[in-house]
Protein backbone atom coordinates (compact mmCIF):
# COMPACT_ATOMS: atom_id res chain seq x y z
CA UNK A 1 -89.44 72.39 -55.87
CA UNK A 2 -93.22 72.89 -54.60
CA UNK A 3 -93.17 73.67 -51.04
CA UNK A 4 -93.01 70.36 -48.27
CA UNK A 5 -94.27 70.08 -45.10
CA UNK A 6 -93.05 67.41 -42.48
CA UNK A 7 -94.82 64.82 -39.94
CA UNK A 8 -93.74 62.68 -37.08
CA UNK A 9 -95.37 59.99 -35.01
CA UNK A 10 -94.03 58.59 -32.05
CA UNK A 11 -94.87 55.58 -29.70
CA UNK A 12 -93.77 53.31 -26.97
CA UNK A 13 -93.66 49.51 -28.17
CA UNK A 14 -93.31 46.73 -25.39
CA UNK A 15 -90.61 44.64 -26.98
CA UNK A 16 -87.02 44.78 -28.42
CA UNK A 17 -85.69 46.82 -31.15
CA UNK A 18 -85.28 43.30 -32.83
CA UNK A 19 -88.77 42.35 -32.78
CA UNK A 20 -89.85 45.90 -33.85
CA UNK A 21 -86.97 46.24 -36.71
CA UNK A 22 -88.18 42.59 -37.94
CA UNK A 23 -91.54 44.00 -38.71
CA UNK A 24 -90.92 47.13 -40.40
CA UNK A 25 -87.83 45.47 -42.77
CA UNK A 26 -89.86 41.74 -43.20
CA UNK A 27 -89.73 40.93 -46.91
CA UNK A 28 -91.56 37.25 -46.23
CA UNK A 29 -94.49 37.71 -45.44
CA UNK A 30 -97.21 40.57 -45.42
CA UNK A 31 -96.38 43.32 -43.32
CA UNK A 32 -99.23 44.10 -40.96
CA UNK A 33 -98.46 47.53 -40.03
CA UNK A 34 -97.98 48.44 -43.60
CA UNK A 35 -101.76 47.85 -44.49
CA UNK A 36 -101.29 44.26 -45.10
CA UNK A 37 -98.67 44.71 -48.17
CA UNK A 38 -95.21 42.60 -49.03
CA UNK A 39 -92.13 44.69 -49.23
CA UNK A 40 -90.51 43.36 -52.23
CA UNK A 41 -86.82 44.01 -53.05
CA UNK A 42 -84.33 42.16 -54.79
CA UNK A 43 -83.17 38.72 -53.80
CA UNK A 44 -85.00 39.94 -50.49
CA UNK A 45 -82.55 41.68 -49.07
CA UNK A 46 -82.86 45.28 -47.72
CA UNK A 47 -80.16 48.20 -48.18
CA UNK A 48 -78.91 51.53 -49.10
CA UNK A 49 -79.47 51.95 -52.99
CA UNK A 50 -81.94 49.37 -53.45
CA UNK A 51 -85.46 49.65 -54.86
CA UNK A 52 -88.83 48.55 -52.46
CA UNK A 53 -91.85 47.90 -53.27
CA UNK A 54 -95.02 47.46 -51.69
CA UNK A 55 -97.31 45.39 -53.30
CA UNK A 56 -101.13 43.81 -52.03
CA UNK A 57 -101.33 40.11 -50.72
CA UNK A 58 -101.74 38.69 -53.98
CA UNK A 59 -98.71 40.68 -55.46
CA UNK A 60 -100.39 41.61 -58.25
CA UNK A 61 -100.47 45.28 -57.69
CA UNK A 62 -98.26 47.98 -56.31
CA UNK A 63 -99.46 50.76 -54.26
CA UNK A 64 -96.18 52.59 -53.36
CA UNK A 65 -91.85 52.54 -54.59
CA UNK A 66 -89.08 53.61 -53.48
CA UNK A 67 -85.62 53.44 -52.95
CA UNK A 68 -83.72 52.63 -49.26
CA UNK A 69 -81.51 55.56 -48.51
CA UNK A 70 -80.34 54.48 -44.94
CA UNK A 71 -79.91 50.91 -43.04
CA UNK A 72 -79.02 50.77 -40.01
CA UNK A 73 -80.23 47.27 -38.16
CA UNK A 74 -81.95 47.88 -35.55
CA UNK A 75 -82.23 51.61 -35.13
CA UNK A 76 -82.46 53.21 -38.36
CA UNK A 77 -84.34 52.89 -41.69
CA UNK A 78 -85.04 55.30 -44.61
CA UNK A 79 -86.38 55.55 -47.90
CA UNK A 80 -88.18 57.41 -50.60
CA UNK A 81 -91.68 56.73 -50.89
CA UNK A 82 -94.02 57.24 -54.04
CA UNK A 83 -97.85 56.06 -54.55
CA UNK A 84 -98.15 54.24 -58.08
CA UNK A 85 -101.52 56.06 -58.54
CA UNK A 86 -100.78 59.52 -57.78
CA UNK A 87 -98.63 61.98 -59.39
CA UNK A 88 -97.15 64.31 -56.82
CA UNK A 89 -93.61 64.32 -55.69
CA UNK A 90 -92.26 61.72 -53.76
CA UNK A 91 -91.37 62.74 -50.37
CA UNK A 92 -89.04 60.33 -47.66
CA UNK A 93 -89.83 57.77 -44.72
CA UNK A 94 -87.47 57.77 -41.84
CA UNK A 95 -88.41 54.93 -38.89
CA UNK A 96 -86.08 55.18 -35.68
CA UNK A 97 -86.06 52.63 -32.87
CA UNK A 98 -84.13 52.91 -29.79
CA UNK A 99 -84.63 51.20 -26.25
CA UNK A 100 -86.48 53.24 -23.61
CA UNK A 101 -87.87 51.93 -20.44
CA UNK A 102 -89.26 48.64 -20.37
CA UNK A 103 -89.39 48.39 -24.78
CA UNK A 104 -89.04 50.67 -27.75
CA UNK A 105 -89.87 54.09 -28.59
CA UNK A 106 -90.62 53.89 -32.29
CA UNK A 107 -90.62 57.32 -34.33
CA UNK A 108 -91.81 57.21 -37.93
CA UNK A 109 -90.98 60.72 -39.80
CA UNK A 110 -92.13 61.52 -42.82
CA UNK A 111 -90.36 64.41 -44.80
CA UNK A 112 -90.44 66.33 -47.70
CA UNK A 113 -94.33 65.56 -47.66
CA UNK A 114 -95.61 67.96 -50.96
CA UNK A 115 -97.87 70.44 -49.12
CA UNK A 116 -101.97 70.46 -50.35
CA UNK A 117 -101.11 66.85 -52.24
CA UNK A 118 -103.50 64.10 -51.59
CA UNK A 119 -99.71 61.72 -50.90
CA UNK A 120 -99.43 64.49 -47.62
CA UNK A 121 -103.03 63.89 -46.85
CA UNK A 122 -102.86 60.18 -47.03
CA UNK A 123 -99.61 59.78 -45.66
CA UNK A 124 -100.55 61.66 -42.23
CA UNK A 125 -103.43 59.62 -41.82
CA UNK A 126 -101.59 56.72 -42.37
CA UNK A 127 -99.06 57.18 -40.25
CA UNK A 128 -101.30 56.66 -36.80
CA UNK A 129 -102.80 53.61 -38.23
CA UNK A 130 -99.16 52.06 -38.74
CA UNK A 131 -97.65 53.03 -35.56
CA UNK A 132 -100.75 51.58 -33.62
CA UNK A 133 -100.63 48.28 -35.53
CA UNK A 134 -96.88 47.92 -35.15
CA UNK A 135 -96.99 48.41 -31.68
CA UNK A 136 -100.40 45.84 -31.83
CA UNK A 137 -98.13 43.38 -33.99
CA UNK A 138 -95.17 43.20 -31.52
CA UNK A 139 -97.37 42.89 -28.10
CA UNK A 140 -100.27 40.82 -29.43
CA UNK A 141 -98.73 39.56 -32.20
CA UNK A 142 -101.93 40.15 -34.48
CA UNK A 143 -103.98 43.41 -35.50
CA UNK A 144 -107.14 44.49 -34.07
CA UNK A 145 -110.00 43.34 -35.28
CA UNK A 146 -110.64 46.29 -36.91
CA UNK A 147 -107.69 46.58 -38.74
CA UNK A 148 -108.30 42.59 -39.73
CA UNK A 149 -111.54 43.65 -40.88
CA UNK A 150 -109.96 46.83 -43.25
CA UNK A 151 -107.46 44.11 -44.42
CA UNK A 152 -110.25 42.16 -45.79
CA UNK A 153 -111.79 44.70 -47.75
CA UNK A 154 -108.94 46.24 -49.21
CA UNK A 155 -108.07 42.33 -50.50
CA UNK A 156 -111.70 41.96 -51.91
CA UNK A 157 -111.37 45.74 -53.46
CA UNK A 158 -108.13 45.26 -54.89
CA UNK A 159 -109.49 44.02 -58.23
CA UNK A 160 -111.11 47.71 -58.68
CA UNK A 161 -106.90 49.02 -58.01
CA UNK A 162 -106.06 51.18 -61.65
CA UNK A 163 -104.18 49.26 -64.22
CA UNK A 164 -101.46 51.94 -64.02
CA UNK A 165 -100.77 50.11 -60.73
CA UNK A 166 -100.45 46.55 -61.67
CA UNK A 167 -97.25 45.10 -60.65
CA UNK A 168 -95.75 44.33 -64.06
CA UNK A 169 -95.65 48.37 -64.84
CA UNK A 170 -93.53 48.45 -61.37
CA UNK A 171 -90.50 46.19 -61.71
CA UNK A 172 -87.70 46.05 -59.24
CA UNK A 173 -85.04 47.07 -61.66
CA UNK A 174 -84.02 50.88 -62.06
């Protein structure tokens, strides 16, 4: 196994494990602090042993897979995590919630990250982005403009995504 590295982000979120869990696990709709993408599963339904998939707004392409290794509802969610249009190892996604003074503190782990790999690279700059637009999401209940703004290109650039990546090459069944 190539060597792995390991990064955590934390933050304080002003509301309740509940509302936090619900937008980290939502399967309806887009999730917002997942760069705008659906987290498809089948029937819907989250848990250990199941395949995920995150695909764009329009569905028709999938950026990342996985599998959900741990589900624990509220305070505890894990999974592998592979992008479609990269080849390096996959490495695993760990987000814990627990109540703290006055909300949530939220820490999102990521382990087993493949050192030098563009997946480490993109995954720890990721992983401020989602943490601030999570905690965004649950006190504002929208995304910054900004992050509105990035939404909207990445929908009008998804038509440049590689074939490799196209949805029917990523089905939900093992």
């Amino acid at each position: 196994m190539a060597d792995t590295e390991r990064a955590q982000f934390e933050i304080h979120i002003r509301g309740t494990p509940e509302e936090v869990w619900r937008q980290i696990t939502k399967t309806d709709e887009p999730q917002e602090c997942f760069f705008n993408m659906y987290m498809d599963t089948p029937g819907g339904e989250l848990g250990v042993g199941k395949p995920i998939r995150m695909r764009t707004k329009s569905r028709k392409y999938t950026g990342a897979i996985g599998d959900v290794l741990e589900f624990d509802p509220p305070y505890r969610f894990a999974h592998t995590f592979k992008f479609t249009h990269l080849e390096d190892q996959e490495c695993t996604v760990i987000y814990e919630l627990r109540e703290s003074d006055g909300g949530v503190a939220f820490k999102l782990t990521l382990e087993d990250l493949p050192v030098g790999t563009k997946t480490a690279k993109q995954m720890k700059k990721g992983g401020t982005m989602i943490l601030s637009t999570l905690k965004a999401m649950v006190e504002r209940g929208r995304p910054s403009l900004a992050t509105r703004s990035l939404f909207a290109l990445f929908r009008a650039m998804e038509i440049t995504s590689p074939g490799s990546t196209r949805s029917e090459h990523w089905p939900l069944e093992h």
